[in-house]
C-alpha atoms as a PDB file:
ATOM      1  CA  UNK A   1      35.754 -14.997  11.782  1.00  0.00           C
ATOM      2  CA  UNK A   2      36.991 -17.139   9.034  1.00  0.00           C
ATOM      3  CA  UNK A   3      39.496 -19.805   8.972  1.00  0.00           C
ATOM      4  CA  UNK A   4      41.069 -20.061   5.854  1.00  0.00           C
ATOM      5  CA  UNK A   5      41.969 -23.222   4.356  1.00  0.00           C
ATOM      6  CA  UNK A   6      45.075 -22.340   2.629  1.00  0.00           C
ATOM      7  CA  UNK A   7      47.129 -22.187   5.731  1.00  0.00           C
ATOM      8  CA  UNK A   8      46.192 -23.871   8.831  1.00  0.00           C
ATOM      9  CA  UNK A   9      45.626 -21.378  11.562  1.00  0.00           C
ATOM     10  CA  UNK A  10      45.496 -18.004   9.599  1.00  0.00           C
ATOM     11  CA  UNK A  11      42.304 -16.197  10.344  1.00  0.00           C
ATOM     12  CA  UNK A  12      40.475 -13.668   8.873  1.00  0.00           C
ATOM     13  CA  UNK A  13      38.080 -11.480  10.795  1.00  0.00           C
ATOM     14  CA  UNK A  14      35.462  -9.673   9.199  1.00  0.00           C
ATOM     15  CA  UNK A  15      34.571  -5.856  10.809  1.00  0.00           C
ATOM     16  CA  UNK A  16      31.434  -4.565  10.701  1.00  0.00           C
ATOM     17  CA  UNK A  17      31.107  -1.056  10.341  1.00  0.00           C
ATOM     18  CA  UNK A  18      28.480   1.216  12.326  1.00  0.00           C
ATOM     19  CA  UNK A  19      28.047   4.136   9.818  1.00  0.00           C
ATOM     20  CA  UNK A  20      25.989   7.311  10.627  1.00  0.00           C
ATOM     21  CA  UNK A  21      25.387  11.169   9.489  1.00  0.00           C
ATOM     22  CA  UNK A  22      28.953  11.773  11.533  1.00  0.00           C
ATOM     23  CA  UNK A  23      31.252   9.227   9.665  1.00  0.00           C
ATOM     24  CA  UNK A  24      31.959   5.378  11.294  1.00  0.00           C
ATOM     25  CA  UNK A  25      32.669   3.306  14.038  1.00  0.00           C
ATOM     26  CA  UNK A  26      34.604   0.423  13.619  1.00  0.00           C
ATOM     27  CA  UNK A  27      36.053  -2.213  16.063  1.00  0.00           C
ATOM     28  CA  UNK A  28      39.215  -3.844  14.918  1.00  0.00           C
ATOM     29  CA  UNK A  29      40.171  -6.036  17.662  1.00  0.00           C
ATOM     30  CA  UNK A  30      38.821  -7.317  21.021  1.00  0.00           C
ATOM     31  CA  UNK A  31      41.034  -8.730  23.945  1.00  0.00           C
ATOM     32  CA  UNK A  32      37.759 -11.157  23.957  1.00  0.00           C
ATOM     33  CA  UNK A  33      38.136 -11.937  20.355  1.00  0.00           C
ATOM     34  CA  UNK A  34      39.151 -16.282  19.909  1.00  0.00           C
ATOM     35  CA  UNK A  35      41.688 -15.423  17.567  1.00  0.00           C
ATOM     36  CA  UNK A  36      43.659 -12.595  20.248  1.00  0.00           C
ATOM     37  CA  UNK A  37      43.925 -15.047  22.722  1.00  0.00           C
ATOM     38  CA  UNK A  38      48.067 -14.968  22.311  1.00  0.00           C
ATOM     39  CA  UNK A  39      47.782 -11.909  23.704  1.00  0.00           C
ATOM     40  CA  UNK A  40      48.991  -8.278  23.227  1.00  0.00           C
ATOM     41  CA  UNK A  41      52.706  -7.374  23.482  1.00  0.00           C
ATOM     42  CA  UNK A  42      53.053  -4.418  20.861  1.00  0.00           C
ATOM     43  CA  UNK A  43      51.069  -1.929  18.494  1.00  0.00           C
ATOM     44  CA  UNK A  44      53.169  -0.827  15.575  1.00  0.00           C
ATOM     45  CA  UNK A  45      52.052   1.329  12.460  1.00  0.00           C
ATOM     46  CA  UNK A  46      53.950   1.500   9.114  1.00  0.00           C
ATOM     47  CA  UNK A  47      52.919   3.750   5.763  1.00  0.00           C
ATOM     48  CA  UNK A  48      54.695   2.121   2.724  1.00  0.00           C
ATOM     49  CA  UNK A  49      54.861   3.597  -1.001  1.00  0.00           C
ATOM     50  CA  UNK A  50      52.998   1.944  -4.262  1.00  0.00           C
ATOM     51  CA  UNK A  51      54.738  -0.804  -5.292  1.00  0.00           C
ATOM     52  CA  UNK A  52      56.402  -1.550  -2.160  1.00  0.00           C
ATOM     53  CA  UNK A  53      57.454  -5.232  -1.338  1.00  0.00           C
ATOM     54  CA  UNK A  54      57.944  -6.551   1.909  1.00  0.00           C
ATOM     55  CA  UNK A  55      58.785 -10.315   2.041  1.00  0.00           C
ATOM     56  CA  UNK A  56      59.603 -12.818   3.878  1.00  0.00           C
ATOM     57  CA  UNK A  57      59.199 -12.185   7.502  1.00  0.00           C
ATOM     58  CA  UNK A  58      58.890 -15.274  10.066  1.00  0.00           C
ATOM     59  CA  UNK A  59      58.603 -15.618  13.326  1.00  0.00           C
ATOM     60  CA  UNK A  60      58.929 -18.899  15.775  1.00  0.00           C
ATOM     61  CA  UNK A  61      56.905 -18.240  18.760  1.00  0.00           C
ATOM     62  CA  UNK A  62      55.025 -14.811  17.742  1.00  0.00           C
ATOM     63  CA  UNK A  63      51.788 -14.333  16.429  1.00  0.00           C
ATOM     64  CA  UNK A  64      50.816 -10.999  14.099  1.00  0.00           C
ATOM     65  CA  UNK A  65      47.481  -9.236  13.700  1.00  0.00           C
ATOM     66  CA  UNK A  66      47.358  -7.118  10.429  1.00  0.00           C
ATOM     67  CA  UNK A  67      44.845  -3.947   9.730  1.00  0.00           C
ATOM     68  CA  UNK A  68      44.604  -1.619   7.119  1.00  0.00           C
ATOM     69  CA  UNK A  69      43.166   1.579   6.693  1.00  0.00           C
ATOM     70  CA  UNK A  70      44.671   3.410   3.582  1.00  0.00           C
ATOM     71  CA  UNK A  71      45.805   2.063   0.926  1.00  0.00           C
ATOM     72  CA  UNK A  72      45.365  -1.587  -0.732  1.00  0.00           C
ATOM     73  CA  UNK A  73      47.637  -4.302   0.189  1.00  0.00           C
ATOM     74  CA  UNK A  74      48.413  -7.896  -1.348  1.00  0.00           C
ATOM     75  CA  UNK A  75      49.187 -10.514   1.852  1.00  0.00           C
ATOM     76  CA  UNK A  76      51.220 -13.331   0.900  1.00  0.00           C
ATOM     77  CA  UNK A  77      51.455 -16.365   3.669  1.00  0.00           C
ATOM     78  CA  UNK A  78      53.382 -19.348   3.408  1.00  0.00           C
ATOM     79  CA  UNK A  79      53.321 -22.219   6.000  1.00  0.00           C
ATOM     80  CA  UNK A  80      56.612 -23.361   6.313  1.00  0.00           C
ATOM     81  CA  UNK A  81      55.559 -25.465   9.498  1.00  0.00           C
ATOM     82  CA  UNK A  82      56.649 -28.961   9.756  1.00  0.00           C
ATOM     83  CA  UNK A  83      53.840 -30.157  11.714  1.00  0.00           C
ATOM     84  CA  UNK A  84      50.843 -28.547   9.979  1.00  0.00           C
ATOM     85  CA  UNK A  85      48.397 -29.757   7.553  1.00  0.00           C
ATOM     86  CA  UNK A  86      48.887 -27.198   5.316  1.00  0.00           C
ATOM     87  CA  UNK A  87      52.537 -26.875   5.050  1.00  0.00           C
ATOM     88  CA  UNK A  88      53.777 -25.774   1.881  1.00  0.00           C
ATOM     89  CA  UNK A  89      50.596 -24.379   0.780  1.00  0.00           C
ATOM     90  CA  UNK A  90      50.515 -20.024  -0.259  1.00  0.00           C
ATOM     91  CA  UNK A  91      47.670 -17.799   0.764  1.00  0.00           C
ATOM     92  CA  UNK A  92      47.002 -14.252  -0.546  1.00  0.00           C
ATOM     93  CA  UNK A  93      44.428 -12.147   0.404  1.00  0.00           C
ATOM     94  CA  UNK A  94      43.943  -8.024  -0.642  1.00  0.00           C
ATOM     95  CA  UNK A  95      43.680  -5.579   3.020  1.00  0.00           C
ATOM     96  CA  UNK A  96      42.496  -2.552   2.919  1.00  0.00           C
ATOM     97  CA  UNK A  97      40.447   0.510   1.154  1.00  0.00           C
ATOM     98  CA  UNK A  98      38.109  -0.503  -1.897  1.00  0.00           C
ATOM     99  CA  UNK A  99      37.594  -4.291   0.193  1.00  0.00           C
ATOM    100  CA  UNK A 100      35.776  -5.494   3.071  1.00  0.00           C
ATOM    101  CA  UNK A 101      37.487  -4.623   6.114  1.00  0.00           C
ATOM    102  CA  UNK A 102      39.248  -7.309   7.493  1.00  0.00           C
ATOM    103  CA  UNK A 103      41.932  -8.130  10.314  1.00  0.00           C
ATOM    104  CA  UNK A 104      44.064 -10.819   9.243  1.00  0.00           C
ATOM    105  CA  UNK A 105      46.100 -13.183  12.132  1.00  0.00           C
ATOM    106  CA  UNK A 106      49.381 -14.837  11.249  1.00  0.00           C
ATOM    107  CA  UNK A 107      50.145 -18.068  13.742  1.00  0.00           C
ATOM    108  CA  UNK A 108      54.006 -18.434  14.499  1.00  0.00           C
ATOM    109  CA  UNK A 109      55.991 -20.255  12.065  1.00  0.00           C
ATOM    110  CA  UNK A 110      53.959 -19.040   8.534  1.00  0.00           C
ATOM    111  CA  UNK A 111      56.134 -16.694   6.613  1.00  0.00           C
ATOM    112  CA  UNK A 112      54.434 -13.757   5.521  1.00  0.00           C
ATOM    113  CA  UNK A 113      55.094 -10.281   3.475  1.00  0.00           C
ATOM    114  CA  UNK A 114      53.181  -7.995   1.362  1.00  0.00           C
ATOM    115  CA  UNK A 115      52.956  -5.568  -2.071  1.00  0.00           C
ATOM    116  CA  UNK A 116      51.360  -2.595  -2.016  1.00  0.00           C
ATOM    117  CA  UNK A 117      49.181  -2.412  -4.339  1.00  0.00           C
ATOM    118  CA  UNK A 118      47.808   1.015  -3.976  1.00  0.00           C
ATOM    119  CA  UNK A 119      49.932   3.383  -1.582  1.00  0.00           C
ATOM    120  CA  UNK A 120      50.630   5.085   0.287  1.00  0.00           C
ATOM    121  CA  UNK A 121      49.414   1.932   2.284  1.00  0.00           C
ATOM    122  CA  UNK A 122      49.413   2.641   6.209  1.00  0.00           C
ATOM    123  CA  UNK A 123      49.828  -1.040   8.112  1.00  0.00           C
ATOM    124  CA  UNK A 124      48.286  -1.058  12.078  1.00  0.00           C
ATOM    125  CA  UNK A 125      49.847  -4.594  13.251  1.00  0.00           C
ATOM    126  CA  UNK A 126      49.900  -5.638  17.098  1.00  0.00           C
ATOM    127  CA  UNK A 127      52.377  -8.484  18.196  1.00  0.00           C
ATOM    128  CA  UNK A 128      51.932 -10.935  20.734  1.00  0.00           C
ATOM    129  CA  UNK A 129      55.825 -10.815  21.349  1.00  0.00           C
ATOM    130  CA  UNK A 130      57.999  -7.169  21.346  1.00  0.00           C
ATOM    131  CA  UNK A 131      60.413  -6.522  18.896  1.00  0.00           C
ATOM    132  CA  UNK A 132      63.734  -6.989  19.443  1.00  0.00           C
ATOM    133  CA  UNK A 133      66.034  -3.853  18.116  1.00  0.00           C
ATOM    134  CA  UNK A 134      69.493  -5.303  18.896  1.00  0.00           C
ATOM    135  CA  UNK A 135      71.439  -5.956  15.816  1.00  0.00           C
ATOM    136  CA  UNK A 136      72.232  -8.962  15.037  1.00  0.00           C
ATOM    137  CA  UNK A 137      69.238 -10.273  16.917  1.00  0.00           C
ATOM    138  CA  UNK A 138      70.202 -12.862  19.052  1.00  0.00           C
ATOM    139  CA  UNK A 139      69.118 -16.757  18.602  1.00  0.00           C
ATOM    140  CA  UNK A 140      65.746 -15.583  20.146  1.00  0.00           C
ATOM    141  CA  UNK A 141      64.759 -13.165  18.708  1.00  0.00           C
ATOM    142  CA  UNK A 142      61.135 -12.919  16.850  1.00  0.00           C
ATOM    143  CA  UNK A 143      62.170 -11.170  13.261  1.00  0.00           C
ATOM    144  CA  UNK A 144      63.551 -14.415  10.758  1.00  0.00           C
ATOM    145  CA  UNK A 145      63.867 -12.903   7.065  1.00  0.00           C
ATOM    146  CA  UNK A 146      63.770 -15.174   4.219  1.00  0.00           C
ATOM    147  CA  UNK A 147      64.916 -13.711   0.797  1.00  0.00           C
ATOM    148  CA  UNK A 148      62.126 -12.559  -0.953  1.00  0.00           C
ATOM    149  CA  UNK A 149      63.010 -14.977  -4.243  1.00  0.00           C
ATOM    150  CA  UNK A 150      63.532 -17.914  -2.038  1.00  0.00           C
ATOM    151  CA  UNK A 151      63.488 -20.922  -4.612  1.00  0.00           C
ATOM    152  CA  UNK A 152      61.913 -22.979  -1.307  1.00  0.00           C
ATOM    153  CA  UNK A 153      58.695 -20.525  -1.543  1.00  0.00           C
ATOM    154  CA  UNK A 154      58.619 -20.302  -5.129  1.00  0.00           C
ATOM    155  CA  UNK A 155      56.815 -17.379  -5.279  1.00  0.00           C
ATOM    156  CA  UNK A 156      57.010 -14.269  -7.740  1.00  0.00           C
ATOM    157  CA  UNK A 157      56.243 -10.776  -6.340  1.00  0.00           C
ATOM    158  CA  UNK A 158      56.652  -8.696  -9.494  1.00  0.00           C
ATOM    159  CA  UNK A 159      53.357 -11.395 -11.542  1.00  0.00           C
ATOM    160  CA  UNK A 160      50.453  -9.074 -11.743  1.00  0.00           C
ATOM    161  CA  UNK A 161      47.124  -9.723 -10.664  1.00  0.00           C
ATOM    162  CA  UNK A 162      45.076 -12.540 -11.805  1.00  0.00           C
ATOM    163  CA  UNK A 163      42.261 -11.603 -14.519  1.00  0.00           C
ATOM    164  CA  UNK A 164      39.183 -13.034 -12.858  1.00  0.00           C
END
């Protein structure tokens, strides 16, 4: 596992993959792993189009695991966390087909969305907090949205990818 050191307390996991003549086995997570140790509270699957943007989600108390098996997605974080070394500071990282496999864990209080980059993307994410459906949520609730132009973020989802 890999802390990054963009954003204090994100965490990427790298899965090995156990191929043979019959396809693959694959681990994604482990209720042993350091980085589950909020615990499980809900396993929740989205498929998004190309092109899709999903941004800003935040949540006070919850922490989010992210896997993907089809498609390509780009994750944006941003740590808008008072108390953390790295507030302020953007991390984006690619998920999914044509990359390494990873699982990526978001720590309560770092905003976070994504662009599809190559869909249909299909997003496996487990919670350490359920989702609350009542609309509007009420003061405790775990799904914040911050526009997805926020000036306070500064960050453009329609730039292209960087020529490397």
């Amino acid at each position: 596992m890999t802390k990054t050191g963009a954003v204090d307390g994100v965490i990427v996991k790298d899965l090995p993959r156990f191929p043979d003549e019959r396809g693959f086995f694959q681990e994604i997570i482990r209720a042993s792993d350091p980085f589950f140790a909020p615990g499980f509270a809900q396993f929740s699957w989205c498929r998004r189009k190309d092109g899709t943007i999903t941004a800003w989600h935040l949540h006070p108390r919850q922490w989010d695991w992210w896997f993907v098996p089809h498609g390509v997605m780009k994750a944006v974080l941003h740590d808008l966390r008072v108390d953390s070394p790295t507030q302020g500071n953007t991390f984006e990282i690619y998920l999914g087909e044509n990359n390494s496999e990873k699982v990526l864990a978001i720590p309560p209080g770092v905003a976070h969305g994504y662009k599809v980059t190559q869909g249909p993307m299909e997003l496996f994410y487990v919670t350490s907090r359920e989702y609350n459906w009542t609309h509007p949520a009420p003061p405790e609730g775990e799904e914040g949205r911050i526009p997805h132009d926020d000036p306070g973020i500064g960050y453009d989802w329609l730039a292209s990818q960087q020529i490397k």
